[in-house]
N, C-alpha and C. Protein backbone atom coordinates (compact mmCIF):
# COMPACT_ATOMS: atom_id res chain seq x y z
N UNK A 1 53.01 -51.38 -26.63
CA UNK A 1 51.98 -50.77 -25.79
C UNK A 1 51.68 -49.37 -26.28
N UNK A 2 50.50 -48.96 -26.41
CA UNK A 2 49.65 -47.62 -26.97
C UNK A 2 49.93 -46.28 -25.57
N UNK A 3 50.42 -45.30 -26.07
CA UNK A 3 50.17 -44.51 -24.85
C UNK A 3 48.53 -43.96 -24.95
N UNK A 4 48.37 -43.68 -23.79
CA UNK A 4 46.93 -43.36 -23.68
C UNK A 4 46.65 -42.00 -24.09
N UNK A 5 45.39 -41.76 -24.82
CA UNK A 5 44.67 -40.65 -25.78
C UNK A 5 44.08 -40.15 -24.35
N UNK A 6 44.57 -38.81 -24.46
CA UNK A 6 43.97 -37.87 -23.47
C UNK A 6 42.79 -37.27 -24.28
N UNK A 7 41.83 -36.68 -23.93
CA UNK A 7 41.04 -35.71 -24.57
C UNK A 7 40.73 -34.71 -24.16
N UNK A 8 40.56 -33.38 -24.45
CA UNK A 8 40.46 -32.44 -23.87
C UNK A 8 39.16 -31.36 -25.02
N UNK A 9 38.54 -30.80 -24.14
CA UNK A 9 37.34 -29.61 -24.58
C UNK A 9 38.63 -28.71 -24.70
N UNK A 10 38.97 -27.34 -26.08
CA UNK A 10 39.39 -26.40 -26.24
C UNK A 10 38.15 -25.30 -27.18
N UNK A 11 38.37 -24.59 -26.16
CA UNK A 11 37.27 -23.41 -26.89
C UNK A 11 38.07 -22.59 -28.39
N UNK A 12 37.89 -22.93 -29.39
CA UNK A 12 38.80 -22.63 -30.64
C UNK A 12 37.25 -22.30 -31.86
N UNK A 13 37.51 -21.38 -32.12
CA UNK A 13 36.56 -20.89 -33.03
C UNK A 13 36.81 -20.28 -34.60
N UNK A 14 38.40 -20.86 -34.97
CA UNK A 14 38.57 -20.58 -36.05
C UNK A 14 40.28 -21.04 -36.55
N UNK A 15 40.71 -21.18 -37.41
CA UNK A 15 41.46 -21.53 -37.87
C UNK A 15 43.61 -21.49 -37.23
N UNK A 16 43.08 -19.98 -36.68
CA UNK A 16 43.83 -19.32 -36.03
C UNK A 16 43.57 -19.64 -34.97
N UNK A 17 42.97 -20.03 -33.66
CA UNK A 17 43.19 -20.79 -32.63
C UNK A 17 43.27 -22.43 -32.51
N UNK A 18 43.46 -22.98 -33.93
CA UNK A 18 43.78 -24.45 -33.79
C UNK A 18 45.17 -24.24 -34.14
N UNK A 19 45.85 -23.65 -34.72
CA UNK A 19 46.82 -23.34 -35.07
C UNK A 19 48.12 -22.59 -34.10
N UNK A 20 47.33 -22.16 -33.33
CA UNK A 20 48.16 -21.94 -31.88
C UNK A 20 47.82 -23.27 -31.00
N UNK A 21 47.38 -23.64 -31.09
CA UNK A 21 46.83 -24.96 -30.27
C UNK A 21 48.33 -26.12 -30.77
N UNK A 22 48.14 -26.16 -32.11
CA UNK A 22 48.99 -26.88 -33.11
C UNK A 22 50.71 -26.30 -32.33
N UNK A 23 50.71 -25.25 -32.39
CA UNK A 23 52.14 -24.29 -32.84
C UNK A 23 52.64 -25.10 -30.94
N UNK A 24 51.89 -25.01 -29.82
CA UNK A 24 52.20 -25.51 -28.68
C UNK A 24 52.38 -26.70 -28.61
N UNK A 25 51.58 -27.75 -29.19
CA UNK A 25 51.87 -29.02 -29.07
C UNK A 25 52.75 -29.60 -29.59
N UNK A 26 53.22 -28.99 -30.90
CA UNK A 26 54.28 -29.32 -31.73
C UNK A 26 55.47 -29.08 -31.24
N UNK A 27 55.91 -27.71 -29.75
CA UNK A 27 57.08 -28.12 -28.97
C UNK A 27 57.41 -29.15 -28.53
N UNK A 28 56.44 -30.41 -28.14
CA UNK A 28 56.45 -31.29 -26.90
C UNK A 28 57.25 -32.23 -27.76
N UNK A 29 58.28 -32.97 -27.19
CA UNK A 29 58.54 -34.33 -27.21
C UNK A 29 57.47 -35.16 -27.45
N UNK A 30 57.87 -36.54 -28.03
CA UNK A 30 56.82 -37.46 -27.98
C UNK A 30 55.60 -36.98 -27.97
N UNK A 31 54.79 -36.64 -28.36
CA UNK A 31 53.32 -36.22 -28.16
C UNK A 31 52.73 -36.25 -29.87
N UNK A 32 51.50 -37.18 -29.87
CA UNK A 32 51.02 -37.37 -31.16
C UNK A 32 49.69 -36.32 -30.85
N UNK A 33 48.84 -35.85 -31.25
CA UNK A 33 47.69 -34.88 -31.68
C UNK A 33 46.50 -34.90 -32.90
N UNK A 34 45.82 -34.73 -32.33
CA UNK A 34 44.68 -34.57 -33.53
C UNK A 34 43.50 -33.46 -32.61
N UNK A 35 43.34 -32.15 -33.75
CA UNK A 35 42.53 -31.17 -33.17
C UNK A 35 41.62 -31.52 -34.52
N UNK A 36 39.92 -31.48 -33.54
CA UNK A 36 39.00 -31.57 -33.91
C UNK A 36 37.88 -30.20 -34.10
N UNK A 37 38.06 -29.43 -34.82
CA UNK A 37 38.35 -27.79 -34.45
C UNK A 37 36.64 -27.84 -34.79
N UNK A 38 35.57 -28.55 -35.84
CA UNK A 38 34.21 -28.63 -35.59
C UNK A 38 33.80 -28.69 -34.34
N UNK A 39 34.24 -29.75 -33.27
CA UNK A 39 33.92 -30.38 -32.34
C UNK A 39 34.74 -29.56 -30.53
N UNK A 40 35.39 -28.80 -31.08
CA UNK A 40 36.35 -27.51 -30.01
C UNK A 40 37.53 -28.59 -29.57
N UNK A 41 37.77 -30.44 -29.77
CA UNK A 41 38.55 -31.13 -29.33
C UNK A 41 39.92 -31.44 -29.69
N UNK A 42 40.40 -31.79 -28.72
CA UNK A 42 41.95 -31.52 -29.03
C UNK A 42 42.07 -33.64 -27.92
N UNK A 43 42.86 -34.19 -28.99
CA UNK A 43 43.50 -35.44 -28.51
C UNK A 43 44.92 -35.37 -28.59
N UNK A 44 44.99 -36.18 -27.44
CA UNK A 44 46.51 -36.06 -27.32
C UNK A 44 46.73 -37.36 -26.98
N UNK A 45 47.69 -37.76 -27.87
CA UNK A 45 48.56 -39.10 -27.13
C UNK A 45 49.99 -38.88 -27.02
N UNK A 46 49.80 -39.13 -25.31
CA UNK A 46 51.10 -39.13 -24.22
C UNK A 46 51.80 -39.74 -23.31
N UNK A 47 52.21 -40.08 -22.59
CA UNK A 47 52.70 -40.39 -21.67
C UNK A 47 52.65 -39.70 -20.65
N UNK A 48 52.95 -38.43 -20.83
CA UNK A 48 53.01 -37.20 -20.04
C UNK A 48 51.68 -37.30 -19.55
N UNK A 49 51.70 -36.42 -17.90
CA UNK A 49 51.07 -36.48 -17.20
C UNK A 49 49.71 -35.53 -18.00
N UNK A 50 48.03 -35.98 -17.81
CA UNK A 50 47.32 -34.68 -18.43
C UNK A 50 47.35 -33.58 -17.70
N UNK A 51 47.85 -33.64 -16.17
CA UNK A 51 47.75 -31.98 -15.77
C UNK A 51 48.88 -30.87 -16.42
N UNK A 52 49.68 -31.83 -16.71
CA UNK A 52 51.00 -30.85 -17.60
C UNK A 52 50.50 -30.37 -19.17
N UNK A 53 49.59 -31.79 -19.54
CA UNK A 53 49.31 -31.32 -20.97
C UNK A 53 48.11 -30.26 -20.74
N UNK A 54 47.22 -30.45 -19.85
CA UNK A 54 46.33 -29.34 -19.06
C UNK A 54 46.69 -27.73 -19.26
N UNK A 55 48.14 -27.93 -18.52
CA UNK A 55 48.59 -26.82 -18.47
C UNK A 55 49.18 -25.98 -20.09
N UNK A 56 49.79 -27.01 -20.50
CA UNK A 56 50.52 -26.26 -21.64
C UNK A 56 49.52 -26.05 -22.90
N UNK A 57 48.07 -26.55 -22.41
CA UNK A 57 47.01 -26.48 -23.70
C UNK A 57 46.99 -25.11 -23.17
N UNK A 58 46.54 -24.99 -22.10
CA UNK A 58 46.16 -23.18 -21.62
C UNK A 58 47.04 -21.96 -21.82
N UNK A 59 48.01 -22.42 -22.20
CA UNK A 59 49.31 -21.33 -23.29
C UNK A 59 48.74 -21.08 -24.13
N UNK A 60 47.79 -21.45 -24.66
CA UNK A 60 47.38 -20.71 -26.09
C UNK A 60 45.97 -19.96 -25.56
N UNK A 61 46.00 -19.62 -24.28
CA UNK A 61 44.73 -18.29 -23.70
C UNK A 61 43.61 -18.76 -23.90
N UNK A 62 43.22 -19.86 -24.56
CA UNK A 62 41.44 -20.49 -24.30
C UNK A 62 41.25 -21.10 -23.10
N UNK A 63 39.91 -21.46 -22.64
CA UNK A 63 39.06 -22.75 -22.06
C UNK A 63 39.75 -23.54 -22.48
N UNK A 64 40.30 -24.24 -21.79
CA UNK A 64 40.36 -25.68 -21.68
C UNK A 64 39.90 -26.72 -20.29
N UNK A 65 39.12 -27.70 -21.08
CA UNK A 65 38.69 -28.78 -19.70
C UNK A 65 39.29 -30.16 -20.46
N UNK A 66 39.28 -30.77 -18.92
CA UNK A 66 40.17 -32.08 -19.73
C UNK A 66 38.77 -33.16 -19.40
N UNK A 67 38.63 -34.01 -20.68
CA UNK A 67 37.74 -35.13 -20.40
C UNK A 67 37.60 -36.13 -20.31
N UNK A 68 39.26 -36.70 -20.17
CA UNK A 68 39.40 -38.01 -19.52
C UNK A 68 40.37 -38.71 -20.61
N UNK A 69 40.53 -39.89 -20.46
CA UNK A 69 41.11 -41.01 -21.52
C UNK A 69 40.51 -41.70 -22.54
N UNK A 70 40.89 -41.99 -23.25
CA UNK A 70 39.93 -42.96 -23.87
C UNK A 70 40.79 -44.31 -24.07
């Protein structure tokens, strides 16, 4: 069974805020990622709840909105 791809809007405008984006997600347990830094998107596949991943995207001081599953 696939855990489900969260997606989330991150306001990231350069190399250095995907990279803090990166540097946070890379604490988590289990958690696969792909930042789409053209597009400001950040995917996450988790298990974990998205208001937690919600939260710990907003450690790195941008916008973040979450936009559902896919």
């Amino acid at each position: 069974m696939s855990m489900p791809k969260h997606k989330f809007s991150v306001t990231m405008t350069c190399e250095g805020c995907s990279g803090a984006v990166s540097r946070i997600l890379s604490r988590l347990e289990d958690v696969k990622f792909e930042i789409d830094l053209p597009n400001q998107l950040v995917w996450i596949e988790s298990d974990k709840d998205a208001d937690f991943l919600l939260e710990t995207l907003k450690k790195c001081g941008k916008p973040v909105t979450y936009q559902g599953t896919q």
